[in-house]
Protein backbone atom coordinates (compact mmCIF):
# COMPACT_ATOMS: atom_id res chain seq x y z
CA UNK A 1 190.25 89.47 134.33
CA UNK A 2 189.12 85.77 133.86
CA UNK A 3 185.96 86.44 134.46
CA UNK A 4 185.40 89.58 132.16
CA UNK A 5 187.15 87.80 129.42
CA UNK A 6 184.43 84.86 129.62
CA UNK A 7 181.98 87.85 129.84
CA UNK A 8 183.09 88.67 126.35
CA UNK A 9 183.91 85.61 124.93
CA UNK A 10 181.44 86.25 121.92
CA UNK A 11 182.63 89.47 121.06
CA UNK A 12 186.95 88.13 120.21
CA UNK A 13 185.90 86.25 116.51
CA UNK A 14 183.85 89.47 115.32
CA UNK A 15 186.94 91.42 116.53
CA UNK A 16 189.11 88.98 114.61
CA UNK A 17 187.01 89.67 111.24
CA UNK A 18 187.32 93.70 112.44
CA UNK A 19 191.00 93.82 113.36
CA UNK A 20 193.42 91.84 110.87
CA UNK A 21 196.54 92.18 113.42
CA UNK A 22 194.23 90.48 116.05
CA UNK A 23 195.79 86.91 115.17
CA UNK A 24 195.60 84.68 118.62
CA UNK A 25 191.90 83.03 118.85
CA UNK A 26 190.95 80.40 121.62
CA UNK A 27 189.22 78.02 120.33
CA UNK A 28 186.17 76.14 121.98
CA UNK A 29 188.33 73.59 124.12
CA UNK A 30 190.34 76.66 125.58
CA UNK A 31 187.53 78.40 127.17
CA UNK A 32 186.25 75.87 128.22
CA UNK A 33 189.54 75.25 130.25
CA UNK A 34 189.12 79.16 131.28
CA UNK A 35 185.35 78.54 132.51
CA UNK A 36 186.92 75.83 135.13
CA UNK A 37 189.65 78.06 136.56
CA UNK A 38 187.16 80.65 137.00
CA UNK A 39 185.04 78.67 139.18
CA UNK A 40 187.96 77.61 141.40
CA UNK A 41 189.13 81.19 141.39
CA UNK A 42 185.89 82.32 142.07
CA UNK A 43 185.79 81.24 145.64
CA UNK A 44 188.64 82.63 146.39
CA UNK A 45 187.61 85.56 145.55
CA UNK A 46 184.55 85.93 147.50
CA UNK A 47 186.56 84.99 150.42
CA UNK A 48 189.23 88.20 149.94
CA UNK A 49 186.28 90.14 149.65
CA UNK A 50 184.58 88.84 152.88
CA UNK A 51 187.98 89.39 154.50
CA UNK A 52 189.51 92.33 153.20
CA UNK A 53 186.60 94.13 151.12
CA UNK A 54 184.48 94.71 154.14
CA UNK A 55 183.68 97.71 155.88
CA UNK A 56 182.73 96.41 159.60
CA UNK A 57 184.63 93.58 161.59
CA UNK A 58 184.17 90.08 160.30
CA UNK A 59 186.86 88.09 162.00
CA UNK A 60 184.25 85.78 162.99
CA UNK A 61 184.00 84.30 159.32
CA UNK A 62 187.50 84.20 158.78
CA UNK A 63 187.72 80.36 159.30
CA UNK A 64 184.45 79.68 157.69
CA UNK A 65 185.93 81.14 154.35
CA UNK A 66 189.11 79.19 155.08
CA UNK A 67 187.80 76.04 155.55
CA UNK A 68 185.56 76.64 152.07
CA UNK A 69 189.35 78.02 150.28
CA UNK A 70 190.34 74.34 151.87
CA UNK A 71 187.13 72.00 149.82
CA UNK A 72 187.73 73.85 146.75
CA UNK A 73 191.52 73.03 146.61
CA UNK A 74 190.58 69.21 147.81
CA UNK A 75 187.92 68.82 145.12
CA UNK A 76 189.57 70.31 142.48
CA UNK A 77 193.29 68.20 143.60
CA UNK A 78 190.64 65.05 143.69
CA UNK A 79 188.52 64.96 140.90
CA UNK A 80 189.36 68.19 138.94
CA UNK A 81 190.79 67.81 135.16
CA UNK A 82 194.38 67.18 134.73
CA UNK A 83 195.39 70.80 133.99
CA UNK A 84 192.92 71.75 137.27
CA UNK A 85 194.39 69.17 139.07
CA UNK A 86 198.33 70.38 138.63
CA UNK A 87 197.17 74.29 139.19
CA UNK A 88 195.15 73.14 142.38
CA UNK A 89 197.76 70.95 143.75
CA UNK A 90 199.89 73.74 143.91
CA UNK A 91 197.72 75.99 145.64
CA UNK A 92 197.18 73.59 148.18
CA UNK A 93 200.59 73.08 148.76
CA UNK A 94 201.61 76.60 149.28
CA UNK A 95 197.90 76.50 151.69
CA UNK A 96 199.03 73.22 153.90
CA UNK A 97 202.21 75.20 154.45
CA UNK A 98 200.49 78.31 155.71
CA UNK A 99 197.92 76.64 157.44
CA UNK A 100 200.37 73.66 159.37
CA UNK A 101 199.82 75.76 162.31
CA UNK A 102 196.63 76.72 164.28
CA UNK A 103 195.66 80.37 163.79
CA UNK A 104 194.49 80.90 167.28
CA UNK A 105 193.13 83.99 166.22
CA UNK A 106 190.37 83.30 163.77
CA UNK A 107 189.74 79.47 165.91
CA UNK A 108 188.94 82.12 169.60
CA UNK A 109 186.64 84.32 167.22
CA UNK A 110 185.11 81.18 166.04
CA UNK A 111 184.22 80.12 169.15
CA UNK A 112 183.06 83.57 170.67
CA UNK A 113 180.61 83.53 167.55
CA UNK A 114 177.51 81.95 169.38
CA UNK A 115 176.37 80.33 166.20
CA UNK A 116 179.44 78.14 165.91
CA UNK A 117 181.40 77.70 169.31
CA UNK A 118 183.36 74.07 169.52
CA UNK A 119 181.34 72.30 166.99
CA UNK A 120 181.91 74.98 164.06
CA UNK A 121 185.70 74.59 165.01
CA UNK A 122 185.88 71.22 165.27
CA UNK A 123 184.00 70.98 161.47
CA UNK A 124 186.39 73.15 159.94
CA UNK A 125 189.44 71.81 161.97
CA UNK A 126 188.48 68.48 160.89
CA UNK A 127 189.00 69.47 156.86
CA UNK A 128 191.98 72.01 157.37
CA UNK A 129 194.03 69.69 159.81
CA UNK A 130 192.85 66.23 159.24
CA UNK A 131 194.38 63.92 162.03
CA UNK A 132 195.76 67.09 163.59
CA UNK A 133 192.38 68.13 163.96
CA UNK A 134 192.21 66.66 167.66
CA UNK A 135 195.24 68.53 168.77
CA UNK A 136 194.38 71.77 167.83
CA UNK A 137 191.35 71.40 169.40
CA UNK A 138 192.46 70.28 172.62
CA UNK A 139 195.15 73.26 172.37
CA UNK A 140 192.43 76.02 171.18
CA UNK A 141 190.69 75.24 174.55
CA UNK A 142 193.70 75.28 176.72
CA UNK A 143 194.26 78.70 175.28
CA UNK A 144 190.81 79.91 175.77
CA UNK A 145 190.99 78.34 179.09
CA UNK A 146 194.36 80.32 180.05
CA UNK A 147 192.57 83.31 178.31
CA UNK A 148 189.61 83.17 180.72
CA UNK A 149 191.74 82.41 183.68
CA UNK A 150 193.48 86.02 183.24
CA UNK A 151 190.26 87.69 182.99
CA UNK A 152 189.03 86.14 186.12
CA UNK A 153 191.75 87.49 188.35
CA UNK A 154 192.35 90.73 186.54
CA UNK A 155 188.39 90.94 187.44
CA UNK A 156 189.03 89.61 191.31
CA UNK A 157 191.67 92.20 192.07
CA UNK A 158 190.02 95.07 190.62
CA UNK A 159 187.09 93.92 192.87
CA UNK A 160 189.33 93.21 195.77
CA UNK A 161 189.48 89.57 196.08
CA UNK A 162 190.07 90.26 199.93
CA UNK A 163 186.18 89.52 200.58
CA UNK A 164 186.69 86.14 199.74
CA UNK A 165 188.83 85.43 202.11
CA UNK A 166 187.08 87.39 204.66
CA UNK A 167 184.32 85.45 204.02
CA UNK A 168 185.76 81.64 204.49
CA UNK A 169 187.06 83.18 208.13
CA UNK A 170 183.42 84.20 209.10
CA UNK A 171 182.36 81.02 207.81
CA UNK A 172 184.88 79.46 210.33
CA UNK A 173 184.20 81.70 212.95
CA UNK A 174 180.61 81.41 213.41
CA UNK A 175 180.87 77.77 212.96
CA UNK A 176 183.09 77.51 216.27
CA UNK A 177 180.72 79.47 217.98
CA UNK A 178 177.60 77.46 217.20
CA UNK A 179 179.48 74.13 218.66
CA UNK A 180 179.27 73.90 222.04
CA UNK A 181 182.08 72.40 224.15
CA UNK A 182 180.52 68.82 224.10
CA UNK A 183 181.58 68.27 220.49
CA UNK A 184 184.80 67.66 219.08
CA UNK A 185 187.33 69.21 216.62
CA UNK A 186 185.69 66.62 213.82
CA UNK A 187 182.36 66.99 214.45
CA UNK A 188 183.38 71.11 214.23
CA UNK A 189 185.23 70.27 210.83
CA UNK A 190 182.70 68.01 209.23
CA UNK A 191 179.94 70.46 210.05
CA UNK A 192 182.16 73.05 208.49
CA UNK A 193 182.55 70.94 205.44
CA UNK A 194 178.38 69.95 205.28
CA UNK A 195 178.11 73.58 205.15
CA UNK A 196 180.57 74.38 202.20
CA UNK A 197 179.54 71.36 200.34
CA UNK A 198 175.77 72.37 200.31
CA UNK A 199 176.77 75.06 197.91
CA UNK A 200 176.95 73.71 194.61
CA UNK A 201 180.50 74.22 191.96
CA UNK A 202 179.42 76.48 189.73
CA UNK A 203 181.11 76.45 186.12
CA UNK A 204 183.10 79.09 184.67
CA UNK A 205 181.37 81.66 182.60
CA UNK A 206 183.70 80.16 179.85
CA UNK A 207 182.21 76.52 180.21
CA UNK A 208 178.66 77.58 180.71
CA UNK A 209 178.48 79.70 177.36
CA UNK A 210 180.18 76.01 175.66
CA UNK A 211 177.47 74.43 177.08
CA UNK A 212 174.62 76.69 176.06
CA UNK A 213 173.29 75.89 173.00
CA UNK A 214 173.91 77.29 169.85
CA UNK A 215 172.21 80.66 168.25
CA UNK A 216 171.27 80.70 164.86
């Protein structure tokens, strides 16, 4: 509505000479004042359109437009005009309430967006939560750690996770048989343990796509 009126600012004092009940006329000063709500409002804006306007999944932009809902409110709290600066100081307040808590949600999405991962999350984090920023962080990857964790042995005991086992016992086994009855029950373990040891950890699948670099 804001912006349509400015659209058609010109057009209200030739309606005024038209219309002689038409008696309310803003004068420059006032639109003016409506030309800077409009650009904080605008942002917001674009960002309920991005999240609720679009046709195919976007949950992977939900912070983004967040943390850009977030500047807008500091900048216009900050260094905004008075009457900008009361309007936007209310806004954030009502947004610091909402947002006091990590949104998992949109911060696992983040990170599953190859373009962004931990150091998207940690930018936006660092504006949104300020010296909470750390926490959430740390509590983020615990989450997506736990997440992962449940995949894995979902995955293992739809695979049967019995090979593994089966496998450390051969291991054993053929180990024992390979030492002859000259050496002893360490030299049996710590060839055991040479053996295991020559195959490197490998990460998770979770800590190897952090690691990658990012996609762009």
């Amino acid at each position: 509505m804001i912006s349509t009126a400015l659209h058609f600012k010109e057009v209200f004092p030739r309606f005024q000479d038209r219309e002689p009940n038409y008696r309310y006329f803003s004068d420059h000063e006032e639109w003016d004042k409506v030309e800077k709500i409009a650009e904080v409002l605008q942002v917001i804006n674009c960002v309920t359109n991005i999240i609720f306007g679009s046709e195919y999944p976007t949950a992977n932009l939900y912070l983004a437009e967040v943390f850009c809902i977030k500047l807008i409110l500091d900048e216009a709290v900050n260094s905004g005009p008075f009457f900008i600066k009361e309007m936007a100081a209310k806004m954030k307040l009502k947004f610091d309430k909402y947002w006091s808590e990590c949104n998992l949600l949109m911060a696992v999405v983040t990170i599953l967006d190859p373009r962004y991962k931990l150091t998207g999350l940690k930018m936006c984090f660092q504006h949104i939560y300020g010296q909470e920023a750390t926490r959430n962080m740390t509590l983020v990857h615990q989450i997506m750690t736990e997440i992962y964790q449940e995949y894995v042995i979902l995955s293992n005991e739809q695979e049967g996770s019995t090979s593994l086992s089966a496998s450390g016992e051969n291991s054993i086994n053929s180990t024992m048989q390979s030492s002859n009855s000259s050496q002893t029950g360490w030299s049996i373990m710590i060839n055991f343990v040479k053996d295991e040891e020559a195959v490197p950890a490998l990460k998770s699948e979770l800590e190897t796509y952090l690691d990658k670099p990012k996609y762009f």
